[in-house]
N, C-alpha and C. Protein backbone atom coordinates (compact mmCIF):
# COMPACT_ATOMS: atom_id res chain seq x y z
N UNK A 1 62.14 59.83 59.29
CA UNK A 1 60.77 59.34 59.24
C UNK A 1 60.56 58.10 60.09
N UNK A 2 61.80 57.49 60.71
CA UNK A 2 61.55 56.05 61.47
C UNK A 2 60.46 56.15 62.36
N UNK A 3 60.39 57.44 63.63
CA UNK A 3 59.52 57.61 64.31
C UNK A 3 57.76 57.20 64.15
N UNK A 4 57.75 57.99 62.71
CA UNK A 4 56.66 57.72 62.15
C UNK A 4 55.99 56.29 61.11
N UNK A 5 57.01 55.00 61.29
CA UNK A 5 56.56 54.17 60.85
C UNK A 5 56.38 54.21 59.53
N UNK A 6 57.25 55.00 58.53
CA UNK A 6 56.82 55.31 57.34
C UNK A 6 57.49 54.27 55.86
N UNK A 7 56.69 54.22 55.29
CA UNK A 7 57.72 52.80 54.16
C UNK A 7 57.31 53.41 53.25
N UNK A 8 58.76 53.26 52.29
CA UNK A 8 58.54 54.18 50.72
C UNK A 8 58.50 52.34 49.80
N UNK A 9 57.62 52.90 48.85
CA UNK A 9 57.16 51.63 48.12
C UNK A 9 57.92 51.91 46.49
N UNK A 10 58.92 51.46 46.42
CA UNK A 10 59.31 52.09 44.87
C UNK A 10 58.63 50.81 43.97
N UNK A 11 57.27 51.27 43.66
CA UNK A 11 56.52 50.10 42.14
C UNK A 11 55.31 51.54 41.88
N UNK A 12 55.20 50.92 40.73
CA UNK A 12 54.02 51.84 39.88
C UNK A 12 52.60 51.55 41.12
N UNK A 13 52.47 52.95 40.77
CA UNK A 13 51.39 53.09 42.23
C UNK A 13 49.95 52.21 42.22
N UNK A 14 49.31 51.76 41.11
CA UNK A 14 48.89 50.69 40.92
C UNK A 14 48.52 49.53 42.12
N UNK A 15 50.17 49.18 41.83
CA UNK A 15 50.94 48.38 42.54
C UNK A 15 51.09 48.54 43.93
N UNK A 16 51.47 49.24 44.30
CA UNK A 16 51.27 49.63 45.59
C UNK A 16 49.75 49.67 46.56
N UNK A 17 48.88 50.53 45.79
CA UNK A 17 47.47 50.40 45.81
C UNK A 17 46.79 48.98 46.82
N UNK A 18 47.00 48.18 45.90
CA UNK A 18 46.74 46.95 46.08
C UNK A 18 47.60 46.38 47.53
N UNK A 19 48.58 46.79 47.39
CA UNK A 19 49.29 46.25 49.00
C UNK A 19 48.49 46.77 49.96
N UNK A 20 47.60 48.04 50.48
CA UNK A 20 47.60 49.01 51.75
C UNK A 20 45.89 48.86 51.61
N UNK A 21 45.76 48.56 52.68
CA UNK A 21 44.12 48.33 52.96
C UNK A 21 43.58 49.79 52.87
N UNK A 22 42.37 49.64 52.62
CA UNK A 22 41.23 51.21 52.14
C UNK A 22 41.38 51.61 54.08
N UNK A 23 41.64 52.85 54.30
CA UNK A 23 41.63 53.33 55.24
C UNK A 23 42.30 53.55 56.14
N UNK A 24 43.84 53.16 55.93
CA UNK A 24 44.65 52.65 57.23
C UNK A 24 45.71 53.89 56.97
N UNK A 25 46.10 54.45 56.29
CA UNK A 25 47.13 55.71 56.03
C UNK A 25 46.31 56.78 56.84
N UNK A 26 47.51 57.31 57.41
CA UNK A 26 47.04 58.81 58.01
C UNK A 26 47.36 60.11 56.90
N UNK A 27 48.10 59.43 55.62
CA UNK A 27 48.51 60.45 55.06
C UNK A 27 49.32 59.97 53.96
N UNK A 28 49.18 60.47 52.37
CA UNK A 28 49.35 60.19 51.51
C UNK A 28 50.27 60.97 50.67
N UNK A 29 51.30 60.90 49.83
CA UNK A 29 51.89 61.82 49.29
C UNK A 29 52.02 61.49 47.32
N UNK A 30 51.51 61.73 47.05
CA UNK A 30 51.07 61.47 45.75
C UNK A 30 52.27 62.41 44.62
N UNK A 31 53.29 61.75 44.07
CA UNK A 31 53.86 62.67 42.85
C UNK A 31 54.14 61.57 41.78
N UNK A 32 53.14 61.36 40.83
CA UNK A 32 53.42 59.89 39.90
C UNK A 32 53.45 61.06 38.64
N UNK A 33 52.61 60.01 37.42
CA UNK A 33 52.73 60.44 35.67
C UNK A 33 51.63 62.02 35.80
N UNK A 34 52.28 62.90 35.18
CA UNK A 34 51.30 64.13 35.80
C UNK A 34 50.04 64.17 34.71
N UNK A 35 49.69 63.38 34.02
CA UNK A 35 48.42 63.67 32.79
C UNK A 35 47.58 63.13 33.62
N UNK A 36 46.56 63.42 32.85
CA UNK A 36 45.05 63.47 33.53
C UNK A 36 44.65 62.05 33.63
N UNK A 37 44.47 61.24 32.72
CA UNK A 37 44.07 59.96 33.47
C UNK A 37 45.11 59.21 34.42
N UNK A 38 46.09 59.61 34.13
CA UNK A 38 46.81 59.29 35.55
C UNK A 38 46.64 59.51 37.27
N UNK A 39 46.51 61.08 36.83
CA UNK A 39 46.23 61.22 37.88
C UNK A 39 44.81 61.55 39.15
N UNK A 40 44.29 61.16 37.80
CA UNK A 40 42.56 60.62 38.56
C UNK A 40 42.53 59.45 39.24
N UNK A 41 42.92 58.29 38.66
CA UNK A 41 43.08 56.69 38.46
C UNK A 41 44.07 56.86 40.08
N UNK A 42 44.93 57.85 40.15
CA UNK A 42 45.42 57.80 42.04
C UNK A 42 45.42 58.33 42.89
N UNK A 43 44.34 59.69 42.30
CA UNK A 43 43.17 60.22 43.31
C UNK A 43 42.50 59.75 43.54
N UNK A 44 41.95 58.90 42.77
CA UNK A 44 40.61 57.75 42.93
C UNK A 44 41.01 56.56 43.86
N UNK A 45 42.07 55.95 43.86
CA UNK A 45 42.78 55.30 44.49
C UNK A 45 43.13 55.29 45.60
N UNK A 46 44.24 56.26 45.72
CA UNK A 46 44.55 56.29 47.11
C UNK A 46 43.75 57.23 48.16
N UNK A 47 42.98 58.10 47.50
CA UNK A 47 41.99 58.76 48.78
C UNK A 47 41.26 57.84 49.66
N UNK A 48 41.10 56.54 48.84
CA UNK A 48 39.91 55.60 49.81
C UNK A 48 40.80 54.53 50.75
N UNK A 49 42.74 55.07 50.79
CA UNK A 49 43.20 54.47 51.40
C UNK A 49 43.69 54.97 52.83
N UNK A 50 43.42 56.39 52.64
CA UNK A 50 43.30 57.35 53.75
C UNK A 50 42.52 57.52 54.67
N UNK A 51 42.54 57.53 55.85
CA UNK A 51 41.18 57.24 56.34
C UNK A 51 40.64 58.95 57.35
N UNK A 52 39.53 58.83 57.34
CA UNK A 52 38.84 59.97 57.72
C UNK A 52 39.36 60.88 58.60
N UNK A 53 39.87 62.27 58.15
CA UNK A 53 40.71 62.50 58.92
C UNK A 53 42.46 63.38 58.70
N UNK A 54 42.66 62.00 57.43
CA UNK A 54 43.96 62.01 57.18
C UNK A 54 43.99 63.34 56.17
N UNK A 55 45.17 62.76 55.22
CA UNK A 55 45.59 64.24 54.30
C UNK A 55 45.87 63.30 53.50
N UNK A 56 45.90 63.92 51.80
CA UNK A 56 46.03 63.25 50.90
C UNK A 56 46.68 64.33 49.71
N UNK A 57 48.46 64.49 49.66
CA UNK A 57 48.91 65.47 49.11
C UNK A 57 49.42 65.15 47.95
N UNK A 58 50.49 66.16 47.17
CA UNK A 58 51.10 66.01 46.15
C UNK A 58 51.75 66.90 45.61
N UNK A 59 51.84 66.66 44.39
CA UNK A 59 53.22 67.19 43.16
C UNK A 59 52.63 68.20 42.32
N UNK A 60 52.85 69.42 42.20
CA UNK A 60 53.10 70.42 40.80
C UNK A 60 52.04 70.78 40.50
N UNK A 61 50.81 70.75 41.97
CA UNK A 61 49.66 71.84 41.24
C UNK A 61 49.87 73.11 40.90
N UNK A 62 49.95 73.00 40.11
CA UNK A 62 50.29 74.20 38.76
C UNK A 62 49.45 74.27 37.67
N UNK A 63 49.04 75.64 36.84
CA UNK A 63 48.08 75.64 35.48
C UNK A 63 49.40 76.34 34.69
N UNK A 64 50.79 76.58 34.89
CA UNK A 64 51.62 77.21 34.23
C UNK A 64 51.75 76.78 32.42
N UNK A 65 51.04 77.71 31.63
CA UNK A 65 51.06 77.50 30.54
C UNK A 65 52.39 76.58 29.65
N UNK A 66 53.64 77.48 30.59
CA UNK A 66 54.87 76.65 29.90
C UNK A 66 55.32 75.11 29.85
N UNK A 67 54.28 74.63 30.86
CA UNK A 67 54.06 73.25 30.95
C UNK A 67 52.84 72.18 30.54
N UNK A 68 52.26 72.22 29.65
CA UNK A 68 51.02 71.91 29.35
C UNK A 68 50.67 70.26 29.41
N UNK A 69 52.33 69.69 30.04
CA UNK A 69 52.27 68.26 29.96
C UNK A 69 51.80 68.09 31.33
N UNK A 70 51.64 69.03 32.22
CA UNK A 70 51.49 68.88 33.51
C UNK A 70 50.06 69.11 33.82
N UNK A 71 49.08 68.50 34.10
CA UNK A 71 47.69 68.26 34.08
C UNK A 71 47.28 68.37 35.55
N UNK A 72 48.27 68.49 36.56
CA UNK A 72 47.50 67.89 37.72
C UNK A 72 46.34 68.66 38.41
N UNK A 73 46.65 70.14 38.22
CA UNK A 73 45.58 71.31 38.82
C UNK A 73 44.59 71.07 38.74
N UNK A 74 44.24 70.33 37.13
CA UNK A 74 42.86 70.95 36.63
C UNK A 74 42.23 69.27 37.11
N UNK A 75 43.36 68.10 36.87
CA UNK A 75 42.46 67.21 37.59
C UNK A 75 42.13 67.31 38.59
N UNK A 76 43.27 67.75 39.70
CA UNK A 76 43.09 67.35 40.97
C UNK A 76 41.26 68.43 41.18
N UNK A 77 41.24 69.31 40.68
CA UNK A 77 40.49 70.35 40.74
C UNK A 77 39.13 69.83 40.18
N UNK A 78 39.20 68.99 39.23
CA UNK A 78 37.66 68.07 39.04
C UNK A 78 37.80 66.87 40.00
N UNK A 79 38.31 66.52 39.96
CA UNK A 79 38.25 65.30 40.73
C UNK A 79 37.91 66.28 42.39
N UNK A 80 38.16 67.05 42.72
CA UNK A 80 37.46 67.35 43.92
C UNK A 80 36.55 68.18 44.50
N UNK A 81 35.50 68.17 42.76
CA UNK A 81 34.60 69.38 42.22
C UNK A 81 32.98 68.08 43.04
């Protein structure tokens, strides 16, 4: 990833948030706490740190019943309703 200037931030994403100005990422990779207010709170977050253009991905969209702790589908899926 050197090519690409890329820095992994190991702190609660929060935290991170607050370091990276609204707009300056070409691209986001999102896999934090998978429940629903979690993962609104860094959809909400880090999309406005991406800037027009970019990509803004992630972890375990899935509705697999056997996992019901795993929320992210249906947020990511309102949150981009």
């Amino acid at each position: 990833m050197k090519p690409y200037q890329c820095r992994v931030l190991r702190m609660r994403s929060d935290e991170a948030m607050a370091l990276i100005p609204d707009g300056s990422l070409d691209f986001v990779y999102i896999d934090g706490n998978h429940e629903e207010p979690f993962i609104t709170q860094d959809l909400a977050g880090w999309s406005v740190k991406v800037r027009p253009g970019g990509m803004v991905a992630g972890h375990d969209y899935t509705d697999r019943k056997d996992r019901p702790n795993i929320q992210v589908k249906q947020s990511v899926d309102r949150f981009t309703q």
